[in-house]
Protein backbone atom coordinates (compact mmCIF):
# COMPACT_ATOMS: atom_id res chain seq x y z
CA UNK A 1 141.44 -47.11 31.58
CA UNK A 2 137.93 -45.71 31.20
CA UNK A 3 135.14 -48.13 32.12
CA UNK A 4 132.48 -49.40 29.39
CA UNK A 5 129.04 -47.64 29.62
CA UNK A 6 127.66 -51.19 30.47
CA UNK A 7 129.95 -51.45 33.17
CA UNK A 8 128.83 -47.31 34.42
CA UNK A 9 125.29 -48.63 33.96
CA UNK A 10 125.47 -51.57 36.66
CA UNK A 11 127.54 -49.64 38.68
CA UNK A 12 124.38 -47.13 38.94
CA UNK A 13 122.04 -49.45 38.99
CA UNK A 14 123.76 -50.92 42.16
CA UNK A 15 123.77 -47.36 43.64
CA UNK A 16 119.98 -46.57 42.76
CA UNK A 17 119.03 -49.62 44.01
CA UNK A 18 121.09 -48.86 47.65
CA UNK A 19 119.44 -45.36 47.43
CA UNK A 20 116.16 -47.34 47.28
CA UNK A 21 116.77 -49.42 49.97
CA UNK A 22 118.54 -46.66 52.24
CA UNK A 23 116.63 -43.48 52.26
CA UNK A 24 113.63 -44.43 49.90
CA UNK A 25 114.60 -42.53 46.65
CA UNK A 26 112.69 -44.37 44.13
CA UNK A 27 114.01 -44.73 40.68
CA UNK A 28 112.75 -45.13 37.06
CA UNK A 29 114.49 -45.80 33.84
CA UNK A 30 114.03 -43.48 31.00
CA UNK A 31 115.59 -45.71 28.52
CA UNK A 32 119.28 -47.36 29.00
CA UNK A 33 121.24 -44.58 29.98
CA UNK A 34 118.50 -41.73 31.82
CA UNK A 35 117.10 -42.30 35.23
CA UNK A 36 115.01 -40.26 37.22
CA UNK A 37 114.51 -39.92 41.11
CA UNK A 38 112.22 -38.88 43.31
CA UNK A 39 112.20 -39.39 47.55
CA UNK A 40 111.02 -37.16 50.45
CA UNK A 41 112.35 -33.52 49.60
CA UNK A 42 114.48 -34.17 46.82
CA UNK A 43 113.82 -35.10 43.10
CA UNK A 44 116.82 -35.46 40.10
CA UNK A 45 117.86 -37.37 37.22
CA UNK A 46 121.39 -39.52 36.13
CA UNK A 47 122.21 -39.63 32.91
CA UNK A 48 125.42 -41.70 31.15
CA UNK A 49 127.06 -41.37 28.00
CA UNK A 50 130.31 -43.34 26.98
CA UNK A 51 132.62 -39.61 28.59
CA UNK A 52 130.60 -38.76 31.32
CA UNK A 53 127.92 -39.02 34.27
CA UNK A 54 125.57 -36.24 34.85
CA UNK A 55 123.95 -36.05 38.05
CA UNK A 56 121.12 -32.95 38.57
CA UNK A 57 118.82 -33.11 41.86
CA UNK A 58 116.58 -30.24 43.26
CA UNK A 59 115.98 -30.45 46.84
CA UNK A 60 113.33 -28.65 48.77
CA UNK A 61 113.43 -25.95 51.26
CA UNK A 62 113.84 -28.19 54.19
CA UNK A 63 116.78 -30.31 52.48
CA UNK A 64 118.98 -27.49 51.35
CA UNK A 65 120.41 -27.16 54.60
CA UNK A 66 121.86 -30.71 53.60
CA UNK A 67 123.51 -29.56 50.60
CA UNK A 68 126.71 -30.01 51.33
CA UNK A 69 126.20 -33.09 52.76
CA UNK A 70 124.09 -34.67 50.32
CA UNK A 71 127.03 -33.44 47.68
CA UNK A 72 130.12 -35.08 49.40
CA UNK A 73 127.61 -38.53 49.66
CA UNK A 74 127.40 -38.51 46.42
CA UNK A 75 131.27 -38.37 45.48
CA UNK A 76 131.94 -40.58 48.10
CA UNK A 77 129.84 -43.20 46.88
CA UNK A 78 130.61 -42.66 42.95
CA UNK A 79 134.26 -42.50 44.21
CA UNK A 80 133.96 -45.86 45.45
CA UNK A 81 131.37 -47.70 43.17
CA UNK A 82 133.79 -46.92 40.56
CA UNK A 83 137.40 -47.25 41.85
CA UNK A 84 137.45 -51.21 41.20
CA UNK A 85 136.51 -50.68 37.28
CA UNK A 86 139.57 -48.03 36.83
């Protein structure tokens, strides 16, 4: 069963909030369902709608050799956040 977007938006909320905490990405809130990050070398946005999550970032030249890295993070941790609401 799909999860609620209020549900998705706590869920990321948690996770900006660790990415805060962990490796400094600071986040703002461009209304309920748009955030945008910035940190050291990389920059993106999140944005939910009731089907789907979209996650952009641009990294600089020093982080792209991080990619992949920085990739399988991210579906680790989305894998995870949202496994208990499924």
């Amino acid at each position: 069963m799909p999860c609620s977007l209020a549900q998705s938006r706590e869920v990321i909320d948690e996770l900006l909030n660790d990415l805060e905490e962990k490796y400094q990405i600071h986040h703002n809130s461009i209304g309920d369902n748009h955030y945008q990050l910035k940190g050291s070398g990389i920059k993106g946005e999140i944005q939910l709608d009731h089907q789907e999550l979209k996650i952009s970032a641009q990294l600089n030249f020093m982080m792209m050799a991080f990619k992949p890295i920085i990739e399988k993070e991210i579906h680790r941790q989305l894998d995870k956040s949202f496994a208990h609401l499924s």
